[in-house]
N, C-alpha and C. Protein backbone atom coordinates (compact mmCIF):
# COMPACT_ATOMS: atom_id res chain seq x y z
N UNK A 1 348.95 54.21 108.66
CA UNK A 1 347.56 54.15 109.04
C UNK A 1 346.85 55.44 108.61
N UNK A 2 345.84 55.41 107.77
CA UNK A 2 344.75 56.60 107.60
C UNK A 2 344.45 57.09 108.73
N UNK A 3 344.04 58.81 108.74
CA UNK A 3 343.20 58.66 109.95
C UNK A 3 341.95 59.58 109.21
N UNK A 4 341.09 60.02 110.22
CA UNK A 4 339.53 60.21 110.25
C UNK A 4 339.63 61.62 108.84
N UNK A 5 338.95 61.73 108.40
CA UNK A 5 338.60 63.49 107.62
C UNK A 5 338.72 64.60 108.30
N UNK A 6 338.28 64.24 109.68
CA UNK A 6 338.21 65.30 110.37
C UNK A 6 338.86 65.10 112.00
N UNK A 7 339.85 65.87 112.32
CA UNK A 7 340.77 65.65 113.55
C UNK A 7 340.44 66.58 114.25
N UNK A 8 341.11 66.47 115.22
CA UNK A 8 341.59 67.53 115.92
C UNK A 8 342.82 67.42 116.86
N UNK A 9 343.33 68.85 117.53
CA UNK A 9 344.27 68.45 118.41
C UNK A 9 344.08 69.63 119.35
N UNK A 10 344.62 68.89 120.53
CA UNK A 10 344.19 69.82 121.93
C UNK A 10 345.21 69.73 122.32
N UNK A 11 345.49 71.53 123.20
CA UNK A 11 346.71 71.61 124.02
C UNK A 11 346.73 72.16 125.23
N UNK A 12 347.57 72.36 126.16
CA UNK A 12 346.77 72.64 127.55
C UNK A 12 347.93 74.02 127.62
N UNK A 13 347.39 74.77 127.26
CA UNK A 13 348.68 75.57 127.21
C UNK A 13 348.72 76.52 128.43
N UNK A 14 348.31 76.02 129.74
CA UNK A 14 348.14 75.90 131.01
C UNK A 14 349.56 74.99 131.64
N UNK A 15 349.77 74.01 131.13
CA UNK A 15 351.14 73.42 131.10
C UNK A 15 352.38 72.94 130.62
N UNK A 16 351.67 73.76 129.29
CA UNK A 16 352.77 73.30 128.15
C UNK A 16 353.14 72.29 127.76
N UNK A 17 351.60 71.93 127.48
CA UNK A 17 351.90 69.97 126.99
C UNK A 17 350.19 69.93 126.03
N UNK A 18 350.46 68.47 124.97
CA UNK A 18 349.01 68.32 124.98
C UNK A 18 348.33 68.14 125.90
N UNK A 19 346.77 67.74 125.48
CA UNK A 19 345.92 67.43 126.47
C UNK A 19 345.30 65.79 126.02
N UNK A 20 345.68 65.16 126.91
CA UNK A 20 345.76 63.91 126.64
C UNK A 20 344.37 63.32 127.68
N UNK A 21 343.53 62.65 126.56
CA UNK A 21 342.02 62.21 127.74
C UNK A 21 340.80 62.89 127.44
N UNK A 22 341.31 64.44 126.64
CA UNK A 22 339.81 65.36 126.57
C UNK A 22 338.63 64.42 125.71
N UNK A 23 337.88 64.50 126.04
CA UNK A 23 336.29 63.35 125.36
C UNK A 23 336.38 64.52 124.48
N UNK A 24 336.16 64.17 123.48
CA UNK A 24 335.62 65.11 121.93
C UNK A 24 334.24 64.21 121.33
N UNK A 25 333.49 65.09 120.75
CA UNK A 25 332.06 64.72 119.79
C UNK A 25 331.88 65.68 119.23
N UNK A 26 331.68 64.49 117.94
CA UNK A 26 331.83 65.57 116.49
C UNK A 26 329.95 65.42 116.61
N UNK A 27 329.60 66.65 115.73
CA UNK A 27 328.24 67.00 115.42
C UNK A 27 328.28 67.21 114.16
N UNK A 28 326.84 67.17 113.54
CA UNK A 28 326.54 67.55 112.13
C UNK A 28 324.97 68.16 112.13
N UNK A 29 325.14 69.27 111.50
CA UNK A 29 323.55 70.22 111.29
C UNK A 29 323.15 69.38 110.51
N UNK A 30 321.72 68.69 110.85
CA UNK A 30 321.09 67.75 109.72
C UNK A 30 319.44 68.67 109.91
N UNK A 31 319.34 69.54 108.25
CA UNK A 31 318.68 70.52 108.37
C UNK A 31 317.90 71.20 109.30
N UNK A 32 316.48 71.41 109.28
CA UNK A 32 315.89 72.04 110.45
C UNK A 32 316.15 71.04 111.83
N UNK A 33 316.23 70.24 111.80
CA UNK A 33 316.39 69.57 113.16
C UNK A 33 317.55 69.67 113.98
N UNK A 34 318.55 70.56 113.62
CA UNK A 34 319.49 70.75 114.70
C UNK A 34 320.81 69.72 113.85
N UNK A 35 321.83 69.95 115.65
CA UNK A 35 322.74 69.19 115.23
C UNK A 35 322.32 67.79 115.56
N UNK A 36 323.14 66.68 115.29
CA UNK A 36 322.88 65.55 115.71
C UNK A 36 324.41 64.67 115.99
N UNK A 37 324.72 64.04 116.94
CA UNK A 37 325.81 63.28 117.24
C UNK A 37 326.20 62.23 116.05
N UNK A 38 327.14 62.84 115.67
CA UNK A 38 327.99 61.91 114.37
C UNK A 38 329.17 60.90 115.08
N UNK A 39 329.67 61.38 115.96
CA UNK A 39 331.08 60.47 116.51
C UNK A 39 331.49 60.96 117.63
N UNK A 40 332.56 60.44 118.47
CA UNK A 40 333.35 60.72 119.79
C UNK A 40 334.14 59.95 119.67
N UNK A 41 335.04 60.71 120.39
CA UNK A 41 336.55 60.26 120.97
C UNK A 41 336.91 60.75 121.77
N UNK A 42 338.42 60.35 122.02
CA UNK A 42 338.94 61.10 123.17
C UNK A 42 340.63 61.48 123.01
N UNK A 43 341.23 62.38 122.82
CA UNK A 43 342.76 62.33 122.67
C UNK A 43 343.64 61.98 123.21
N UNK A 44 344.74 61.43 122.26
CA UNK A 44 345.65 60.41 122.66
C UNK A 44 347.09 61.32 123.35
N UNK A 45 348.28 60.69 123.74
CA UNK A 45 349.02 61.55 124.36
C UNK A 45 349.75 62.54 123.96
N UNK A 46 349.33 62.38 122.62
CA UNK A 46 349.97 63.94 122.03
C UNK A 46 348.98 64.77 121.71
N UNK A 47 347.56 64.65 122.03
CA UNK A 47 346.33 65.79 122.26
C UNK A 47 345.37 65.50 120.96
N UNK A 48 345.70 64.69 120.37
CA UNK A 48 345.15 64.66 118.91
C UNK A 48 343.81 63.59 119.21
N UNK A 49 342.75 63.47 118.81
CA UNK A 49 342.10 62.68 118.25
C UNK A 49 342.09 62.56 116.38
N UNK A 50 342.53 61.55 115.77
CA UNK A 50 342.44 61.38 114.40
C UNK A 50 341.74 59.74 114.23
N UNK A 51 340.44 59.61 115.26
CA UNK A 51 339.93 58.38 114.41
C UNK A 51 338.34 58.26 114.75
N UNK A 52 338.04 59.52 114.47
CA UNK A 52 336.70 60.14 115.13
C UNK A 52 335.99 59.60 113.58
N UNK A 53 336.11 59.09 112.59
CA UNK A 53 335.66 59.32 111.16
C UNK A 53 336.27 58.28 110.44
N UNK A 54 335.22 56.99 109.91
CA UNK A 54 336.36 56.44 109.25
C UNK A 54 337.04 56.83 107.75
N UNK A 55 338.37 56.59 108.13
CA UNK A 55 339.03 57.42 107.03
C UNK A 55 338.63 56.96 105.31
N UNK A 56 338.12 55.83 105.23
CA UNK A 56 337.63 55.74 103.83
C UNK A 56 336.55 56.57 103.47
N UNK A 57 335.70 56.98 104.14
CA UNK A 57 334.51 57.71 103.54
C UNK A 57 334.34 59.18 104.05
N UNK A 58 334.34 59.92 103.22
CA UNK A 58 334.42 61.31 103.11
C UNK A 58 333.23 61.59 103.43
N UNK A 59 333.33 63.19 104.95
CA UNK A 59 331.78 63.78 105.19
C UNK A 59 331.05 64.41 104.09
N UNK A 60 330.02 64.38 104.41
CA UNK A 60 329.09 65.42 103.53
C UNK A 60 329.33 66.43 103.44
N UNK A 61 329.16 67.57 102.29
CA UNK A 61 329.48 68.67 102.47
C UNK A 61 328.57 69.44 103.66
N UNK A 62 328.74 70.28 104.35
CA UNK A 62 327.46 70.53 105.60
C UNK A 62 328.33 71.62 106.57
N UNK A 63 327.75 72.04 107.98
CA UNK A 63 327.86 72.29 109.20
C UNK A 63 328.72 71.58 109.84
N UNK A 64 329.39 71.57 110.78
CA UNK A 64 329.58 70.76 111.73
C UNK A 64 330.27 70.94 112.94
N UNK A 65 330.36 70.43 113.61
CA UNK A 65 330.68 71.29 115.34
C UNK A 65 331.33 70.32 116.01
N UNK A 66 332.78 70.21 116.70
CA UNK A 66 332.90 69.99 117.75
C UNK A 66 332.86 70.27 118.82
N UNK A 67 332.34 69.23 119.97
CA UNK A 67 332.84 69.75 121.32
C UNK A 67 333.50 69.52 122.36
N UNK A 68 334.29 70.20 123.00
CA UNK A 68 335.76 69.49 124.10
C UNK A 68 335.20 69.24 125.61
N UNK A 69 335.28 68.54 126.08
CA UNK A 69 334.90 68.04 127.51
C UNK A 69 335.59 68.88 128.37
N UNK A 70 335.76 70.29 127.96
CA UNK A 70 337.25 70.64 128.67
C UNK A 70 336.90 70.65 130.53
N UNK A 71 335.99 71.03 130.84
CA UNK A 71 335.78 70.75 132.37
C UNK A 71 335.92 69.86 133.01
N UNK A 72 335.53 68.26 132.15
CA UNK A 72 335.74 67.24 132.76
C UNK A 72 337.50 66.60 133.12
N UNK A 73 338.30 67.20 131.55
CA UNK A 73 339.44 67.06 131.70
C UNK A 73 340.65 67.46 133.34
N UNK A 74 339.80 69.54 132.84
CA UNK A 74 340.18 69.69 134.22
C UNK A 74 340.04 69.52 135.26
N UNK A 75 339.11 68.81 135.45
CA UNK A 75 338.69 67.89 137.38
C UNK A 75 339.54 66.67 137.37
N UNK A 76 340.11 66.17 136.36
CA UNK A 76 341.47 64.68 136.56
C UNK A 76 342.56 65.74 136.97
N UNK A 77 342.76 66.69 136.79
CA UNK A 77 344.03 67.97 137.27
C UNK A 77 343.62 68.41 138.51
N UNK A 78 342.43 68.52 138.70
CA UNK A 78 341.96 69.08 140.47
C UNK A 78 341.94 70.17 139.97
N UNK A 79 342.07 70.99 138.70
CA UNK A 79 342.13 72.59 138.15
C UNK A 79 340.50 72.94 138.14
N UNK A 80 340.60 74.33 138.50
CA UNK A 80 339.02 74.50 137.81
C UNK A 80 338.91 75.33 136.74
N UNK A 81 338.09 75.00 135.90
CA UNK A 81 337.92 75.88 135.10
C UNK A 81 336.89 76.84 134.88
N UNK A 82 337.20 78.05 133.85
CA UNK A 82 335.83 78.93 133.43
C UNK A 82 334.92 78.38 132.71
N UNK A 83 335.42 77.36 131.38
CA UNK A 83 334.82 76.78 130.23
C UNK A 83 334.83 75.13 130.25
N UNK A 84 333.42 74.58 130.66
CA UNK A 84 333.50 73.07 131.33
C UNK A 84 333.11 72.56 129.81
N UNK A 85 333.24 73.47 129.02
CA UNK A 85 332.80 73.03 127.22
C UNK A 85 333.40 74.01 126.19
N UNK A 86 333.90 73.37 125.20
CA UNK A 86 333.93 74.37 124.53
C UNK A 86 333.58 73.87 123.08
N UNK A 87 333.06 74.90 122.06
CA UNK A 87 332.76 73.95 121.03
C UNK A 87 333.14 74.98 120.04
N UNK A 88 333.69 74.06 119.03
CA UNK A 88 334.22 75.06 117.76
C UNK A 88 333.39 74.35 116.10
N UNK A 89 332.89 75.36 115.45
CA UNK A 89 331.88 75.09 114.35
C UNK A 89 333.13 75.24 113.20
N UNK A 90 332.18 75.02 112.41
CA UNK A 90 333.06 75.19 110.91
C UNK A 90 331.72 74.91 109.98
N UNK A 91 331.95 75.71 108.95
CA UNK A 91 331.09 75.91 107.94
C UNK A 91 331.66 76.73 106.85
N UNK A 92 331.31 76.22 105.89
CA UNK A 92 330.88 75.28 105.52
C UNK A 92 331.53 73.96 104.70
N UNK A 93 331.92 72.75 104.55
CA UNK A 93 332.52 71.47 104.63
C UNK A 93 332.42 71.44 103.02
N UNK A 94 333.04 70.75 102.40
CA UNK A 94 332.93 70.72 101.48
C UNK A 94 333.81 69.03 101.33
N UNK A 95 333.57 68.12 100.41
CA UNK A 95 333.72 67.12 100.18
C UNK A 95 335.20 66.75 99.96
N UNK A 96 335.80 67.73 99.47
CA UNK A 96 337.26 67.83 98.83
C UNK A 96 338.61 67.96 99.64
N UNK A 97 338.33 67.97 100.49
CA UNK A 97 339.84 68.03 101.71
C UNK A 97 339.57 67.40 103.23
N UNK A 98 340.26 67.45 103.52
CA UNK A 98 340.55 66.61 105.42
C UNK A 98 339.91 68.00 105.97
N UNK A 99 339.79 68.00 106.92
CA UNK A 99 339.84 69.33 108.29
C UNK A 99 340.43 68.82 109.53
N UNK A 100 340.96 69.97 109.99
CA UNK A 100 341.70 69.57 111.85
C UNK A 100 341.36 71.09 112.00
N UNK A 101 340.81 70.70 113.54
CA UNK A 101 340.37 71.22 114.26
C UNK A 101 341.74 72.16 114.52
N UNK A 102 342.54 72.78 114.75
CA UNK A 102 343.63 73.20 114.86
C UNK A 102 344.31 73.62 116.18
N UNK A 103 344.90 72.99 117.09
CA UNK A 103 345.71 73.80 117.85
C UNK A 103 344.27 74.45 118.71
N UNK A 104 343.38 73.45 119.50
CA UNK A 104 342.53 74.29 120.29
C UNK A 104 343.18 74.08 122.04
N UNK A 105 343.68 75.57 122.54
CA UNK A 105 344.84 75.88 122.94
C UNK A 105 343.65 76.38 124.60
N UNK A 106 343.50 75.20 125.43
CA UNK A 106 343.02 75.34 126.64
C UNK A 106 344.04 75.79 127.97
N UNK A 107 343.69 76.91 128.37
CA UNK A 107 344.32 77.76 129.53
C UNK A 107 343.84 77.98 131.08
N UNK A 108 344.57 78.08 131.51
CA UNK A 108 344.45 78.34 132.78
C UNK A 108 343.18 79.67 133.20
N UNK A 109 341.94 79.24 134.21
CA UNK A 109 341.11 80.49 134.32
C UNK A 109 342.12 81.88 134.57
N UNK A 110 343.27 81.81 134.85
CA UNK A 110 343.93 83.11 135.69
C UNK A 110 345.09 83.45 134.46
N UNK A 111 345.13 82.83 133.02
CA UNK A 111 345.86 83.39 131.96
C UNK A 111 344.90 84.88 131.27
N UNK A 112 345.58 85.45 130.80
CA UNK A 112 344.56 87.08 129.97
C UNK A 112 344.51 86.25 128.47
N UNK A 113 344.86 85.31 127.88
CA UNK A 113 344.61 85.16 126.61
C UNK A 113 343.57 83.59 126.44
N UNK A 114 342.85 83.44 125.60
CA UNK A 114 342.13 82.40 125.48
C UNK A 114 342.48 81.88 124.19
N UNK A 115 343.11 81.62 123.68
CA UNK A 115 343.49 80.73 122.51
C UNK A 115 342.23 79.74 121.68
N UNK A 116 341.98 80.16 120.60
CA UNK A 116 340.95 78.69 120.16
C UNK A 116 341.25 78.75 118.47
């Protein structure tokens, strides 16, 4: 099975597992007007979303931003968190390769390192 151009994968490194459930939405800078909602998902039990994009058609070259539901995730844990969002950009895209979001590595408020 293909998957999307653009992935990602989430880990809870709060428990040493993926993060399985986080809502993800991909964005795209569509010039002066900001970003605008291109897609959503949500990751599967190994933390990944890969079907945010269908895999036959390649993005534009451009901006583009995800963002992790991570607050909402942590209220199904009863955890609280510092960061009820987090969003990671990339720029600039270019037509010619996949992207993954890489290893965005969500922690415990009471860890000293923040991983992204």
């Amino acid at each position: 099975m293909s998957k999307s151009p653009i992935t990602c994968h989430v880990l809870d490194s709060s428990r040493g597992k993926p993060a399985q459930g986080v809502a993800v939405r991909l964005e795209e800078l569509v010039g002066n007007e900001g970003f605008k909602p291109l897609a959503q998902g949500t990751t599967d039990s190994d933390g990944r979303c890969s079907t945010l994009l269908d895999p036959s058609k390649k993005p534009a070259a451009g901006v583009y931003k995800m963002i992790f539901e991570t607050g909402a995730y942590f209220a199904t844990l009863n955890q609280e968190t510092f960061y009820p969002k987090v969003e990671v950009r990339a720029t600039p895209l270019t037509e010619e390769v996949s992207y993954q979001a890489s290893k965005v590595a969500l922690t415990d408020p009471t860890d000293e390192v923040l991983s992204g």
